[in-house]
Each structure stands twice: as C-alpha cells, then as structure tokens.
Protein backbone atom coordinates (compact mmCIF):
# COMPACT_ATOMS: atom_id res chain seq x y z
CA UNK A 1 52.58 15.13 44.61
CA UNK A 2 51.73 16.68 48.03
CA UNK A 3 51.96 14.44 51.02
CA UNK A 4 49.10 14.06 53.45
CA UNK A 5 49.27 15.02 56.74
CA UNK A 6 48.12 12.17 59.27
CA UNK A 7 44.49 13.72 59.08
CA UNK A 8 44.72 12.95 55.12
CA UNK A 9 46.01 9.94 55.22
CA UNK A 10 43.13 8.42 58.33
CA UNK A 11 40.72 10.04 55.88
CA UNK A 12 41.68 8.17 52.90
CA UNK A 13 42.12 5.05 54.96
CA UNK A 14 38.44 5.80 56.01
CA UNK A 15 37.45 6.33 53.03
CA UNK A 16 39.04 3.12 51.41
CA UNK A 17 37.70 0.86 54.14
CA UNK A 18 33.98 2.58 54.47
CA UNK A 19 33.42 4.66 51.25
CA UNK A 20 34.92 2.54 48.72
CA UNK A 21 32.26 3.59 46.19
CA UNK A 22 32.43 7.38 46.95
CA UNK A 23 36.23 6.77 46.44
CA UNK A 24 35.73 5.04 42.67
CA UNK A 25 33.29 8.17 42.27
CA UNK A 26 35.81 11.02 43.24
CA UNK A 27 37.71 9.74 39.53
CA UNK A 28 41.48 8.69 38.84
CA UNK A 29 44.01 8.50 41.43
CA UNK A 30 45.36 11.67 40.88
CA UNK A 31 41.61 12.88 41.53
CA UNK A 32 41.64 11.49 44.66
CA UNK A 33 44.47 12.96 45.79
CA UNK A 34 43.61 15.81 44.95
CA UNK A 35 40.24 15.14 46.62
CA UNK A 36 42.20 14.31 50.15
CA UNK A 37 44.88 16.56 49.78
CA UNK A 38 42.16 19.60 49.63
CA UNK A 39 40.13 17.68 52.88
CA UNK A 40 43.34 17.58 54.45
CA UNK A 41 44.39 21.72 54.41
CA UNK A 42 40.34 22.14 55.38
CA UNK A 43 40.34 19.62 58.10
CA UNK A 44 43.78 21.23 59.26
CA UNK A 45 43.18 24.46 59.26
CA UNK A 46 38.88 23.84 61.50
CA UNK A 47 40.74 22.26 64.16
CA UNK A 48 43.28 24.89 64.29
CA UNK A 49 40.36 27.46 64.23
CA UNK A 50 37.90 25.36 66.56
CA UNK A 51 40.84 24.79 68.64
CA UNK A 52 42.28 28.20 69.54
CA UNK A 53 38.27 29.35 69.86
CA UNK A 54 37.68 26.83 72.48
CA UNK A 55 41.04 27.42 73.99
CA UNK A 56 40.15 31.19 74.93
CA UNK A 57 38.63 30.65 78.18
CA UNK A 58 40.65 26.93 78.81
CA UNK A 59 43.30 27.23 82.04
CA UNK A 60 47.09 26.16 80.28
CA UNK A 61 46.89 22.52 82.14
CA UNK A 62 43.58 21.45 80.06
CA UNK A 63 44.68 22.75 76.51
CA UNK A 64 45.90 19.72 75.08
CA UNK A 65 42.72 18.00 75.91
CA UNK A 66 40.95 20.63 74.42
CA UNK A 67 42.92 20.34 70.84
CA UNK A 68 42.12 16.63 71.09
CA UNK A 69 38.15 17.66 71.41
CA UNK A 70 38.25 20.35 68.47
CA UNK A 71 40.09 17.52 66.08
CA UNK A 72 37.66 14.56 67.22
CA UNK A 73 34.45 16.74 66.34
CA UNK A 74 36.31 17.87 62.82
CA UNK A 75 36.94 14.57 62.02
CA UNK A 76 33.26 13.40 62.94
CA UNK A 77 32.03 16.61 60.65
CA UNK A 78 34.62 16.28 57.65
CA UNK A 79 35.93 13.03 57.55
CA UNK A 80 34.17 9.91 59.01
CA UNK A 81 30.89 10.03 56.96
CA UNK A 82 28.28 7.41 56.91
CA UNK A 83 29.56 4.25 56.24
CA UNK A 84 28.04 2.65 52.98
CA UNK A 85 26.15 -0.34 53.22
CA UNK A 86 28.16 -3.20 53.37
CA UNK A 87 31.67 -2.04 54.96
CA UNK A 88 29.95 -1.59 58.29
CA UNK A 89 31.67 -4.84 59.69
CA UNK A 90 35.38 -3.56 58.21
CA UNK A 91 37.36 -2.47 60.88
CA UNK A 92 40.90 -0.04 59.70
C-alpha cells in the first residue's frame, strides 16, 4: 500500500472529520486509499507547479513564504471542501 504524504494524510483526516459521508461513498478502504493516494500525487505535484510559477518573479528571501501561499490555495481548491451538514462544529 502506498503511504501518504502529509498532504494525504490532512486530507483524509479532513475528510474523516468533515466529509464522513463522501468518505462511506468513495467505497471500501482500499477505495479510499486509492481515492487519497491519487489526491495526494495531484495536490503534490499543483503546489509544486503553482509554486515555482509564482516563484518566477519572487526575490530568494520571500520564497518560502511563497511555497506556503501556493500549498494553502491547493489545499483550499483540492482538499478542504464544504463541510457537510452536521460536522461543522468538529474541530481535527
């Protein structure tokens, strides 16, 4: 089984505490995984991509800031979708 990567595993955290339905929906465990494992190489590879485009015109003292911004807007376009009704007060 392929391990996650720390953006797979806050995904399937968020996912567990928020989504539990969409989670039962994705199908067995192993579905799942797979499900997470696949969001994991996407969400991976954006900010990589997002990063090193927004890094172009960034001076060297501001870059790691910059990888920070790239991952928090992939994560708030791939991973932390709308909470279902319900787990709204759950905190992970």
């Amino acid at each position: 089984m392929t391990q996650l990567s720390r953006h797979g595993r806050l995904a399937k955290q968020y996912w567990e505490t928020y989504r539990p339905q969409a989670l039962e929906e994705l199908g067995t465990p192993e579905e799942q995984q797979d499900h997470f494992v696949g969001l994991d190489m996407r969400v991976t590879e954006r900010i990589g991509s997002l990063a090193d485009q927004m890094l172009l015109d960034v001076p060297m003292r501001e870059r790691a800031a910059v990888r920070a911004q790239a991952r928090e807007l992939v994560y708030d376009q791939d991973m932390f979708l709308p909470k279902e009704p319900g787990t709204e007060h759950r905190e992970m």
